[in-house]
Each structure stands twice: as structure tokens, then as C-alpha cells.
C-alpha atoms as a PDB file:
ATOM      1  CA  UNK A   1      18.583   2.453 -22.937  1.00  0.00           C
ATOM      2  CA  UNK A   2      16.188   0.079 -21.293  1.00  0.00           C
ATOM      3  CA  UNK A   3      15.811   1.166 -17.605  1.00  0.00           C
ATOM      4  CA  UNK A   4      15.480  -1.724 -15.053  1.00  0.00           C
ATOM      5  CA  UNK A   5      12.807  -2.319 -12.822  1.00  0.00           C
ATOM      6  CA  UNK A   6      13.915  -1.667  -9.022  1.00  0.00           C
ATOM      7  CA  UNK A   7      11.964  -1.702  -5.640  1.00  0.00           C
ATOM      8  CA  UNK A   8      12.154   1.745  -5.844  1.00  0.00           C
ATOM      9  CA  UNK A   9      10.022   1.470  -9.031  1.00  0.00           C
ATOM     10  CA  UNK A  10       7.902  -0.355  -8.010  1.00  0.00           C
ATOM     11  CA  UNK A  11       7.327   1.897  -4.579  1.00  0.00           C
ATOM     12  CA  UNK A  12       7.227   4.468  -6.791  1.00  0.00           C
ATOM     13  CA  UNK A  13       4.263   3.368  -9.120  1.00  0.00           C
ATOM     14  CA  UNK A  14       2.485   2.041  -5.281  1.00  0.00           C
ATOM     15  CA  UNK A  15       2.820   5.965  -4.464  1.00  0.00           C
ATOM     16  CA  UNK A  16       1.513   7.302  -7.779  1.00  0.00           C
ATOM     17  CA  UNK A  17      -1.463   4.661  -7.626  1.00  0.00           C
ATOM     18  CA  UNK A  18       0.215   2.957 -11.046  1.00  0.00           C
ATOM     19  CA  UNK A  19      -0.819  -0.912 -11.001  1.00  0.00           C
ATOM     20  CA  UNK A  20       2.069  -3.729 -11.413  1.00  0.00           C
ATOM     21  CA  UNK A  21       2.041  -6.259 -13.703  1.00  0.00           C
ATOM     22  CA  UNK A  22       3.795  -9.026 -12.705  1.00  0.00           C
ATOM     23  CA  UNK A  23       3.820 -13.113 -13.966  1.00  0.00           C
ATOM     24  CA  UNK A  24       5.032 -16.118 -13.249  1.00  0.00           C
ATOM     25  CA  UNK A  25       8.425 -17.268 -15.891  1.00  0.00           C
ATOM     26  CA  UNK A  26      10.421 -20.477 -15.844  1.00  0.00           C
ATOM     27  CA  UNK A  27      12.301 -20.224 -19.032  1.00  0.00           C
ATOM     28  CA  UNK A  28      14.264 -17.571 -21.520  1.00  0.00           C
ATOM     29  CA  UNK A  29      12.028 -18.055 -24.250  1.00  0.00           C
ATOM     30  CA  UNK A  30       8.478 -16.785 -22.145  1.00  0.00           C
ATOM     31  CA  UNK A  31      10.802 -14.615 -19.931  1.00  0.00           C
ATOM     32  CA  UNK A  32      12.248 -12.363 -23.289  1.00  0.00           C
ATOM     33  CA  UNK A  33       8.370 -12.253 -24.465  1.00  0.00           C
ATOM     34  CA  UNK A  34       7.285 -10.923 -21.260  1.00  0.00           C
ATOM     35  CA  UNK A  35      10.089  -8.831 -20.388  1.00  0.00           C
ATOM     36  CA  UNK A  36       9.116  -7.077 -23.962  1.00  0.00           C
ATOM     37  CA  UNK A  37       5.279  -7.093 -23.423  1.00  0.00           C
ATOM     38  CA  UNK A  38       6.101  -4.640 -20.176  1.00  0.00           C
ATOM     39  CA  UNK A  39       5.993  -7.349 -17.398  1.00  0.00           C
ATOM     40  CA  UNK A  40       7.630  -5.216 -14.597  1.00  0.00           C
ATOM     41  CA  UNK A  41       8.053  -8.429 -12.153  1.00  0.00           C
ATOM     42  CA  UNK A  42       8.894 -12.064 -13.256  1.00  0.00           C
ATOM     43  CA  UNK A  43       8.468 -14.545 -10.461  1.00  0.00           C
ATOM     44  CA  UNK A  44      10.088 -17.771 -10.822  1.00  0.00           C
ATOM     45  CA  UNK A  45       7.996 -19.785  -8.785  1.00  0.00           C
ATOM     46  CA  UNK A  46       8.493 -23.074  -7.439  1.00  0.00           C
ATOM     47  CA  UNK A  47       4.818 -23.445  -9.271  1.00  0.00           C
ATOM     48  CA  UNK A  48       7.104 -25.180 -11.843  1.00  0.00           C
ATOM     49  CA  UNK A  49       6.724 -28.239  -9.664  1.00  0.00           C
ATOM     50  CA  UNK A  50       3.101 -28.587 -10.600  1.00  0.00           C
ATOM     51  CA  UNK A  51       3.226 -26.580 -13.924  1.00  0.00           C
ATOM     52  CA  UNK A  52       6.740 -28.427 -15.476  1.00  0.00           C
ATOM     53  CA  UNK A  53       7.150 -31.096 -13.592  1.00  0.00           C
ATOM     54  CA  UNK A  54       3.667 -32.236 -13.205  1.00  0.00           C
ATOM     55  CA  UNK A  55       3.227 -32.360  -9.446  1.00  0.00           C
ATOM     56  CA  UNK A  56       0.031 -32.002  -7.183  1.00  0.00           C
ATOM     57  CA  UNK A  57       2.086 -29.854  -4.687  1.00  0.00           C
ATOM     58  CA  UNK A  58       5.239 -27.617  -5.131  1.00  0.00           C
ATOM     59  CA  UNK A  59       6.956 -29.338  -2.294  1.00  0.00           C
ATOM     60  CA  UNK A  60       9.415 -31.640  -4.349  1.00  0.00           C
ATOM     61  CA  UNK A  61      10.681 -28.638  -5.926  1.00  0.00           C
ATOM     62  CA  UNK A  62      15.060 -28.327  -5.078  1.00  0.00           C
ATOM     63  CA  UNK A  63      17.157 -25.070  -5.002  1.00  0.00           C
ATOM     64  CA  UNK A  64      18.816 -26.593  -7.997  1.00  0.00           C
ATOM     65  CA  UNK A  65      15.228 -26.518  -9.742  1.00  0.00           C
ATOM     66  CA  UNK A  66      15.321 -22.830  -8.019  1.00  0.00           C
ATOM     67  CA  UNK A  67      18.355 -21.734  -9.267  1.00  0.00           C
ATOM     68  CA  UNK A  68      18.705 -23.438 -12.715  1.00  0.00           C
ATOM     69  CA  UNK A  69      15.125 -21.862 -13.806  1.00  0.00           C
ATOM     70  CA  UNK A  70      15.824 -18.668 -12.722  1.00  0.00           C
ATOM     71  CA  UNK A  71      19.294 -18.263 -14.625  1.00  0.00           C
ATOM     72  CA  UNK A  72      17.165 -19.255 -17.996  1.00  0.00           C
ATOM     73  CA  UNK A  73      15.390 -15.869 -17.061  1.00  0.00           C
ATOM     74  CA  UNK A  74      17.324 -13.453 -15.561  1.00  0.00           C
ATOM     75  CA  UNK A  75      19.998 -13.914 -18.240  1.00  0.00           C
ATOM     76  CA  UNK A  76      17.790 -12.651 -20.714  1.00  0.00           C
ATOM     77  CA  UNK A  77      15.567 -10.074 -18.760  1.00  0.00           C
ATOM     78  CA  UNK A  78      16.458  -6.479 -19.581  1.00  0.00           C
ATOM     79  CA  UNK A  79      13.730  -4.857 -17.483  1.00  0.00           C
ATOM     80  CA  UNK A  80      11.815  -6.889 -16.175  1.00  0.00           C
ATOM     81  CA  UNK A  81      12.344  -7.287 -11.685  1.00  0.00           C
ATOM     82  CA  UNK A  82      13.438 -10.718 -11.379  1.00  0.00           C
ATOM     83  CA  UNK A  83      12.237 -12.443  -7.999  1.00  0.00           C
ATOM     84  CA  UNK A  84      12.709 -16.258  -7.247  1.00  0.00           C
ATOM     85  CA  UNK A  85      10.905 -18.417  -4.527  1.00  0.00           C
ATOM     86  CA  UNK A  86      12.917 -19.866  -1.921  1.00  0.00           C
ATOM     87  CA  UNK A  87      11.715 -24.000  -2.188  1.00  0.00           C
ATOM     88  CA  UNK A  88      10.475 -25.906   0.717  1.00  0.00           C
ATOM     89  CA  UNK A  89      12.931 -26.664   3.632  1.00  0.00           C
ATOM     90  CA  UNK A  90      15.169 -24.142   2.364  1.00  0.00           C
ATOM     91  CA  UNK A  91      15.184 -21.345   4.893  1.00  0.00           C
ATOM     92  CA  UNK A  92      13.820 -23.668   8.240  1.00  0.00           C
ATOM     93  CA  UNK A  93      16.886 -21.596   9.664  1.00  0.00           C
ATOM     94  CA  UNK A  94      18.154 -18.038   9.554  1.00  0.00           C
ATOM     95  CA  UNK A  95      21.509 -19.655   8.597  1.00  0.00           C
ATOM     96  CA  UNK A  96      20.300 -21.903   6.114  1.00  0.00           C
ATOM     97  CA  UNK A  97      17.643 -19.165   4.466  1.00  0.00           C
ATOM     98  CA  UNK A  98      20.547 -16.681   4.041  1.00  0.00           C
ATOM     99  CA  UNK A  99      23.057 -19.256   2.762  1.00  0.00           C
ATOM    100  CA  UNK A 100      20.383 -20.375  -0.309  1.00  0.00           C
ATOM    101  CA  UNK A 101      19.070 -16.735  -0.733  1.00  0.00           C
ATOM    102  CA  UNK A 102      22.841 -16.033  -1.562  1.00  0.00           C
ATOM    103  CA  UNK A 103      23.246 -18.950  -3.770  1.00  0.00           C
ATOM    104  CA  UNK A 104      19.784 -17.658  -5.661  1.00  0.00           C
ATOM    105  CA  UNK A 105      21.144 -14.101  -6.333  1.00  0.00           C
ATOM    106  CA  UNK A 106      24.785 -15.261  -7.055  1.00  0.00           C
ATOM    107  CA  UNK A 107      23.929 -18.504  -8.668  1.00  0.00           C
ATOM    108  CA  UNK A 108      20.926 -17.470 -10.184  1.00  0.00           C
ATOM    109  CA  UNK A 109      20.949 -13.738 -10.870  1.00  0.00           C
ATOM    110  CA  UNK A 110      17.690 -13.319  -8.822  1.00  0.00           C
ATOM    111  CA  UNK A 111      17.137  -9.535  -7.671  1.00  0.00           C
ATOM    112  CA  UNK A 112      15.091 -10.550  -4.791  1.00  0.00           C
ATOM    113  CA  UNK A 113      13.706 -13.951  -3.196  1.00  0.00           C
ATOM    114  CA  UNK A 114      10.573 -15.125  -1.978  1.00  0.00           C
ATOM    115  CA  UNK A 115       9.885 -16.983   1.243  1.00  0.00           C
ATOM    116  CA  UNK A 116       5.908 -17.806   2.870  1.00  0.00           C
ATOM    117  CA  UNK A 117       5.426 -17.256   5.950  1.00  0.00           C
ATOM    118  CA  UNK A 118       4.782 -14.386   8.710  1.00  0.00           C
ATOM    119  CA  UNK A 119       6.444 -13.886  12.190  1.00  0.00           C
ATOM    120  CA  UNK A 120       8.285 -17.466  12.064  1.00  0.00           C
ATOM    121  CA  UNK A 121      10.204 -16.309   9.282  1.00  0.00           C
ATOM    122  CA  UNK A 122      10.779 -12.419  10.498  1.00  0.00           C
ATOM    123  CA  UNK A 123      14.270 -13.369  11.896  1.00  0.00           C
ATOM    124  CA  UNK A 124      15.408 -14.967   8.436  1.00  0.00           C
ATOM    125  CA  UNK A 125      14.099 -11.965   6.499  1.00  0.00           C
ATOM    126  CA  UNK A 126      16.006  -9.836   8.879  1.00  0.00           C
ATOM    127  CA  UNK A 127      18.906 -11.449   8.461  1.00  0.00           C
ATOM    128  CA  UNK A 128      18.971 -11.827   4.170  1.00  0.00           C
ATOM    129  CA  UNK A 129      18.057  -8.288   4.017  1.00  0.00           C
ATOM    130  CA  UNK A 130      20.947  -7.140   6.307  1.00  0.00           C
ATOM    131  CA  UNK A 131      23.452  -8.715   3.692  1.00  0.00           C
ATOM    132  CA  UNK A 132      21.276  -6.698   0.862  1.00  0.00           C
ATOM    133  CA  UNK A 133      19.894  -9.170  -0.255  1.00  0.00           C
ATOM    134  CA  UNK A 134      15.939  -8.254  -1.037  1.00  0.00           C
ATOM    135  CA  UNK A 135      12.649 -10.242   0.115  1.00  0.00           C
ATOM    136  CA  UNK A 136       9.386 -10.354  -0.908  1.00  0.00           C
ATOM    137  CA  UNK A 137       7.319 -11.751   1.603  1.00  0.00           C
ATOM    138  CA  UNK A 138       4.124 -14.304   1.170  1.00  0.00           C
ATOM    139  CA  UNK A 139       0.780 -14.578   3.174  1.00  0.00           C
ATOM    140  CA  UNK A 140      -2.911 -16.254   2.917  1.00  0.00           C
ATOM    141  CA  UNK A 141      -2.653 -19.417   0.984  1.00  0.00           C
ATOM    142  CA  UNK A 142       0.949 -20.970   1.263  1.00  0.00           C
ATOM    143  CA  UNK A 143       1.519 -23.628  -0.998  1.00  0.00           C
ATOM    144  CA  UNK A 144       4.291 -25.183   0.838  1.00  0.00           C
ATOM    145  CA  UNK A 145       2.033 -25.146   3.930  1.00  0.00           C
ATOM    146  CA  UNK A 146      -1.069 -26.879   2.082  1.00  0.00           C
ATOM    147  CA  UNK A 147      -0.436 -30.259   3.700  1.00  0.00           C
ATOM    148  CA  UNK A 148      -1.214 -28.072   7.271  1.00  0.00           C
ATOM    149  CA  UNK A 149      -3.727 -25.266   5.496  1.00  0.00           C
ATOM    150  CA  UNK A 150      -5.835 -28.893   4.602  1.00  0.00           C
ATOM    151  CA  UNK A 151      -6.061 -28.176   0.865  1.00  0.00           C
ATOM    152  CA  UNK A 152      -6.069 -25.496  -1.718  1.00  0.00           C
ATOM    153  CA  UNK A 153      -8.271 -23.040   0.204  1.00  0.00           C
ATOM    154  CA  UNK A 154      -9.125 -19.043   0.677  1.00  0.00           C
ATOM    155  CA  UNK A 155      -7.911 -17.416   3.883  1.00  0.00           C
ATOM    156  CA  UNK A 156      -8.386 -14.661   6.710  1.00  0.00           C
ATOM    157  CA  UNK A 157     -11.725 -15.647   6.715  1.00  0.00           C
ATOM    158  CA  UNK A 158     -12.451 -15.112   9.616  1.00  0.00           C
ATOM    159  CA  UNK A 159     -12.043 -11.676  11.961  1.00  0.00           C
ATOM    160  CA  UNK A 160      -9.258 -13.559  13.861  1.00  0.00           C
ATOM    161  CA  UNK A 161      -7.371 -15.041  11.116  1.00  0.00           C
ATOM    162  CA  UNK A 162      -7.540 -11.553   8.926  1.00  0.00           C
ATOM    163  CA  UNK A 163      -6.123 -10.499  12.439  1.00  0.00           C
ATOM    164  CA  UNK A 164      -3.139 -12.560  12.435  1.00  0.00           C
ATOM    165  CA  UNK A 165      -2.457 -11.910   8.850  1.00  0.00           C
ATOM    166  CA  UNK A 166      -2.444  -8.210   9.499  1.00  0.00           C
ATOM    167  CA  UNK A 167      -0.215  -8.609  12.030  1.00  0.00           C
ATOM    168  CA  UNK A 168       2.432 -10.784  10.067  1.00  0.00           C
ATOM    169  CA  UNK A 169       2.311  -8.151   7.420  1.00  0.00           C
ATOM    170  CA  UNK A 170       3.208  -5.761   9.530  1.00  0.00           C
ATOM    171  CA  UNK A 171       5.991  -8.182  11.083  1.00  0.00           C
ATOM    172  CA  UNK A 172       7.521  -8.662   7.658  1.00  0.00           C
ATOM    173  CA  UNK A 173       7.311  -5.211   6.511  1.00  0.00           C
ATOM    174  CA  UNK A 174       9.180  -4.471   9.852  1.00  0.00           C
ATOM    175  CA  UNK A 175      12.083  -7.357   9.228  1.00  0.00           C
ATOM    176  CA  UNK A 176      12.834  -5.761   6.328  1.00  0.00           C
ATOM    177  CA  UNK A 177      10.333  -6.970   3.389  1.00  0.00           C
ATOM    178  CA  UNK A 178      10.937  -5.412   0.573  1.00  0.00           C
ATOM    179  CA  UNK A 179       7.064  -6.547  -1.104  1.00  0.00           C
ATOM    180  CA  UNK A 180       4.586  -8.805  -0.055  1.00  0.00           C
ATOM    181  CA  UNK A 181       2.383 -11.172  -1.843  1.00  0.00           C
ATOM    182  CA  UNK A 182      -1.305 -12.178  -0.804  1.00  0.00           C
ATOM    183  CA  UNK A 183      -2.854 -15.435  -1.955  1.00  0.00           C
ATOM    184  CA  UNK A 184      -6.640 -16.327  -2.170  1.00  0.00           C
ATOM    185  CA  UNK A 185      -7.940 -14.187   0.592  1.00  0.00           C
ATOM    186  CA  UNK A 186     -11.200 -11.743   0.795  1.00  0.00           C
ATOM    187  CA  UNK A 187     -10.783  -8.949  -1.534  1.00  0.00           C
ATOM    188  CA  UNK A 188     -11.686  -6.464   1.647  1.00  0.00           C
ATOM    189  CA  UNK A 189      -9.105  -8.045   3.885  1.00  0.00           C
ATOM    190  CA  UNK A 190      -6.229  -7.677   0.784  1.00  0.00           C
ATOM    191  CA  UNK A 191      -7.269  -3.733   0.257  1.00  0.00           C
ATOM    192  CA  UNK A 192      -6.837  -3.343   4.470  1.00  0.00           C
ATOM    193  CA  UNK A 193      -3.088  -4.633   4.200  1.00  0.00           C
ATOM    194  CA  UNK A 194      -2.282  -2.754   1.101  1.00  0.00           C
ATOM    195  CA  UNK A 195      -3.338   0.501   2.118  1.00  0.00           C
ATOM    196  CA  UNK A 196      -1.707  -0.192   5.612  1.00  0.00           C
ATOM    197  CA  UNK A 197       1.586  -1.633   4.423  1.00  0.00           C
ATOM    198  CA  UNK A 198       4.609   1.202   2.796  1.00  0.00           C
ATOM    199  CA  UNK A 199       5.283  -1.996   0.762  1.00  0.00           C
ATOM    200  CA  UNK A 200       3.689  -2.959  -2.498  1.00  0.00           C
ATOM    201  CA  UNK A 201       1.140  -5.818  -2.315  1.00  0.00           C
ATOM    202  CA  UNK A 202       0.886  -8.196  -4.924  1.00  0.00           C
ATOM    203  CA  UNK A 203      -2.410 -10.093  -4.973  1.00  0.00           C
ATOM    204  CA  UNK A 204      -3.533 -13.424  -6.572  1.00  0.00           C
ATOM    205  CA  UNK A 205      -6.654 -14.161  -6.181  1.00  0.00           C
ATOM    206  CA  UNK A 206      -6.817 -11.086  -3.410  1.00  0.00           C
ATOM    207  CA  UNK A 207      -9.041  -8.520  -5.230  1.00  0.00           C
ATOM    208  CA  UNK A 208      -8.138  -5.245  -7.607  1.00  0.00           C
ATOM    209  CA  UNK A 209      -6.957  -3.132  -4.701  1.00  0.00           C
ATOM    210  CA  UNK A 210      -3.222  -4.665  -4.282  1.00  0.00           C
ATOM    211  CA  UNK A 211      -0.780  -2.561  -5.347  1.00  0.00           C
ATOM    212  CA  UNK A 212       0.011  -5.799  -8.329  1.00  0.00           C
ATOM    213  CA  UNK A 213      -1.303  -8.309  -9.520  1.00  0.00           C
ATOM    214  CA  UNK A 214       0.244 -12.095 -10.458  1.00  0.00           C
ATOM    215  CA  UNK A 215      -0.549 -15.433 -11.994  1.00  0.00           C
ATOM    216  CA  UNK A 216       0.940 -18.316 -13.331  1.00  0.00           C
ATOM    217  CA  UNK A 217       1.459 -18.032 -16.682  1.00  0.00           C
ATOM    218  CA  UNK A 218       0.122 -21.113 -18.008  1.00  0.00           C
ATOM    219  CA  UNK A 219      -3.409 -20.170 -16.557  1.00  0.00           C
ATOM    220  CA  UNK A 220      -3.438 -16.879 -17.998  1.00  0.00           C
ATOM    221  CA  UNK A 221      -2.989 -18.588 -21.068  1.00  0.00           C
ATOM    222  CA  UNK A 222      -5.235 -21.458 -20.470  1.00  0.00           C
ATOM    223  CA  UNK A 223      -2.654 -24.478 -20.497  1.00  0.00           C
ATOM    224  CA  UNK A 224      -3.432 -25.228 -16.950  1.00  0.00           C
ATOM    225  CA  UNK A 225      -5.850 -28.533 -16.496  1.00  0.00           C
ATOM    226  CA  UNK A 226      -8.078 -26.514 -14.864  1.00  0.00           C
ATOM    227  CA  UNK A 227      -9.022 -22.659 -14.944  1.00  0.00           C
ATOM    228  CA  UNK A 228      -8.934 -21.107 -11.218  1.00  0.00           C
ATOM    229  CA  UNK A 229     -11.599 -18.492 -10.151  1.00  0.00           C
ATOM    230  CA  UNK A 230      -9.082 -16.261  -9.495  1.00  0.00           C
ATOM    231  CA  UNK A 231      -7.549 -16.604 -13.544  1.00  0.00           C
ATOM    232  CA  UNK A 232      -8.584 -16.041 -16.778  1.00  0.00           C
ATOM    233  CA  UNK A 233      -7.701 -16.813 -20.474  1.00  0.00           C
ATOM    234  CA  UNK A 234      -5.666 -14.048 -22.235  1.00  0.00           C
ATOM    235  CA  UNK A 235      -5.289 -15.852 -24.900  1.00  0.00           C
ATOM    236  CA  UNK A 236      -8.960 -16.110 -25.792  1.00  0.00           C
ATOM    237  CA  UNK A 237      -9.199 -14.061 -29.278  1.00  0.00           C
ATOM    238  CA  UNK A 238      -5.337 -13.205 -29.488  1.00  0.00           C
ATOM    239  CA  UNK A 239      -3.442 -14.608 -32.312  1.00  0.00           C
ATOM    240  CA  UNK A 240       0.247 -14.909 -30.561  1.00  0.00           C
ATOM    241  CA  UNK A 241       1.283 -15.422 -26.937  1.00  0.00           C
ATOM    242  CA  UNK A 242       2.521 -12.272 -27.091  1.00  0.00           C
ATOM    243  CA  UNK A 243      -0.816 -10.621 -27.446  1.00  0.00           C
ATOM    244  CA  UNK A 244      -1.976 -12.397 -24.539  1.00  0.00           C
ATOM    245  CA  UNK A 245       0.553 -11.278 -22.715  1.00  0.00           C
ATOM    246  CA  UNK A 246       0.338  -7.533 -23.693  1.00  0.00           C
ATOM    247  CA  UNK A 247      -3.558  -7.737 -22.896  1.00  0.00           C
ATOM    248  CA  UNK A 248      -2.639  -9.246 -19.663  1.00  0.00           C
ATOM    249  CA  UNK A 249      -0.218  -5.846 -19.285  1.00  0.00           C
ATOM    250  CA  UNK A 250      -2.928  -3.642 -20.200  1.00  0.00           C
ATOM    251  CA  UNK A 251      -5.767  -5.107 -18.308  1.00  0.00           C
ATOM    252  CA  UNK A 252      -3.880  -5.107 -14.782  1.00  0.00           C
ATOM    253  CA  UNK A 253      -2.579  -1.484 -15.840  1.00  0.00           C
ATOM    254  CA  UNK A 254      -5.816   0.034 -16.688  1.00  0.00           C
ATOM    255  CA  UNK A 255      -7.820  -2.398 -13.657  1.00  0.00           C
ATOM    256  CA  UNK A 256      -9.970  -4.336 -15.963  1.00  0.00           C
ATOM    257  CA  UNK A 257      -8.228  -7.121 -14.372  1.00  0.00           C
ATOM    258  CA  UNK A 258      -9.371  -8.516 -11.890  1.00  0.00           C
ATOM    259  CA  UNK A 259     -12.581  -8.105 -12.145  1.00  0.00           C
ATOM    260  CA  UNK A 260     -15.790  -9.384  -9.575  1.00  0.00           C
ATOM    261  CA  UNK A 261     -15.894 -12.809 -11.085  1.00  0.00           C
ATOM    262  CA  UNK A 262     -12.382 -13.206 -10.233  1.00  0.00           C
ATOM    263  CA  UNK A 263     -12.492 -12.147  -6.695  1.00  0.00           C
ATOM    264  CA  UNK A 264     -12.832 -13.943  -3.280  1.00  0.00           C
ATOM    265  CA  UNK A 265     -15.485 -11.978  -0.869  1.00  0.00           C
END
């Protein structure tokens, strides 16, 4: 019998140093091939805006987008953790956040949801995790913030905004987070929050010293239009998807990946 990927799992393999592997998956036919390849997280992102639906931002992106793309994968996912992004305007109240985190888990068959933000949001993630319903937080580069961030940018540059980011970290872990993903910040300010969070840390584009690692799954098989500093190929010298995605696995698991050249300093 296949045994599920939990939080507890994935604390679990944080305590005992094991990397996480997890990827991006909009659709039952890439979510059964990763679920076999040993994925232990699937995040259905609302990258599909940009990805599927050929978008410059994710901010068009609808709960029923949401929750229509994550039933394709959780129906089929036997291991695999299944988390699903909350879409823009969704949660702008603790009312509103918990009534479309519900409609995610029922609707969708998500086993945790995903909102940005730090402190702002500390009072929704309170509340959906209070009705057992799990969260994975998201700081650095917020892609339903970019109109206000000025652009697809790294963060915590600087001492003050590493700081802040710190701090929310802390402030999520404290509502209740359940993870935490960091987005195109300085390798050394990702490591600091991962070794000072209880929570596992799953990095794109923040360095080899989160607890997990992510990436949209049409970069890491080189679909995208263009090949971020933070990606890379997998499919490069494989001769099925599949491969990729099992070299993928076993890069992140053994911490070939990522390496310098994919790292923000």
C-alpha cells in the first residue's frame, strides 16, 4: 500500500535533514507521472495563468481555474501532498480566505492551500487552520504582488527587508503555517529562515539550504519561453518526461540541485 505524503512527513524528512521534492502540476496526466517519479508535493499553482493560459501575470487566474485544475490532480495522486494556491483577491478577508480555502479542499480535494503574504495575512491563516484546514505560507517574490514589487525581481536584499521577511516567517509559522515557501531571495537569507523556522521551507530560486525545493514544471522541462536562473532543463539527455522528472527527484534528493549557477547571492 502506497503511503501518503502528510505534513508530518514532510516535518519528518526537515528533522532527518531528507530534501523534498516538490513541482508544480495542473493536470492528471503530468500529476500520475510525477506522483510515480516520487514527487512528495504537487503545487497547483495559479502559474497556470502564465504557463496555460498564456498570461504575463497570474492575476487573471479564478478559484474556478483553482479548483477545476486541482481536481484533475488530486483525483489521481496516490502519494503525492497535494497543495493549491489561493488566486488573487481571494482571501482580502479572513471570511472570504476561509470560505474559498474550504471550497479548494472540498471542491477540489486540495490537502493544504497556499496564500502570499506575511503579517497582513496572519489573521486569515489563523483562522483556515483553526477549521483544519492546512496552509503553506509564501514570502520574497509574490507574484500576485508584482504590479507593487515593480517587476519580476529578487528580494530581502537588503538588511532591513531580510528583516521584515524574518519576521513574517516567524508571524506565519506562529498563525498556524503549516510550510512556507521562499521565492527569489539571497541564498544566505533563505538558509537563516529555514534553520530558524520548525516548518519546512520550500525554496525557488532561494539556494540548496531550504528544507525543498520547487519549480514550474514546464521550466524544468524547458517548455517555458524563457529559461530562469533559478531553473534548469531536466529533460536535456532524457528520452521520456518521466526521466526528467525522476532526475529532477534525484537531483533535489541527493543536492545536486540547485547548484551555484542557480542561486541568488
Amino acid at each position: 500500500m502506497i503511503e501518503k505524503v502528510t505534513t508530518t512527513t514532510l516535518k519528518q524528512m526537515k528533522a532527518s535533514g531528507e530534501k523534498i521534492a516538490c513541482l508544480t502540476s495542473y493536470d492528471a496526466s503530468f500529476a500520475r507521472l510525477q506522483d510515480e517519479a516520487g514527487v512528495d508535493v504537487l503545487l497547483v499553482g495559479d502559474s497556470l495563468g502564465m504557463v496555460l493560459h498564456g498570461d504575463d501575470t497570474t492575476l487573471n487566474v479564478t478559484m474556478t481555474d483553482m479548483i477545476y485544475h486541482t481536481r484533475l490532480v488530486s483525483k489521481v495522486c496516490q502519494r503525492a501532498l497535494v497543495i493549491s494556491d489561493m488566486p488573487y483577491k481571494s482571501y482580502s478577508s479572513p471570511a472570504q480566505a476561509l470560505e474559498n480555502a474550504k471550497r479548494l479542499v472540498n471542491e477540489g480535494g486540495a490537502d493544504m492551500v497556499k496564500l502570499e503574504g506575511g503579517a497582513k495575512i496572519s489573521e486569515s491563516v489563523a483562522l483556515i487552520t483553526q477549521q483544519g484546514i492546512e496552509v503553506c505560507g509564501h514570502l520574497g517574490l509574490m507574484p500576485q504582488s508584482i504590479e507593487e514589487m515593480g517587476g519580476y525581481r529578487v528580494q530581502a536584499k537588503t538588511e532591513e527587508d531580510a528583516e521584515k521577511l524574518k519576521q513574517d516567517a516567524l508571524i506565519l509559522q506562529q498563525a498556524g503555517a503549516n510550510c512556507l515557501v521562499l521565492e527569489c531571495i539571497p541564498a544566505k537569507v533563505a538558509a537563516e529562515v529555514s534553520k530558524m523556522l520548525d516548518i519546512p521551507v520550500i525554496g525557488i530560486g532561494a539556494g540548496s539550504d531550504c528544507d525543498a525545493q520547487v519549480l514550474v514544471v514546464y521550466d524544468m522541462l524547458g517548455l517555458s519561453s524563457k529559461q530562469m536562473k533559478f531553473s534548469k532543463n531536466f529533460l536535456t539527455g532524457k528520452d521520456s518526461i518521466s526521466d526528467a522528472i525522476k532526475s529532477y527527484v534525484e537531483d533535489v534528493k541527493n543536492k545536486l540541485f540547485p547548484a551555484a549557477v542557480h542561486t541568488y547571492d
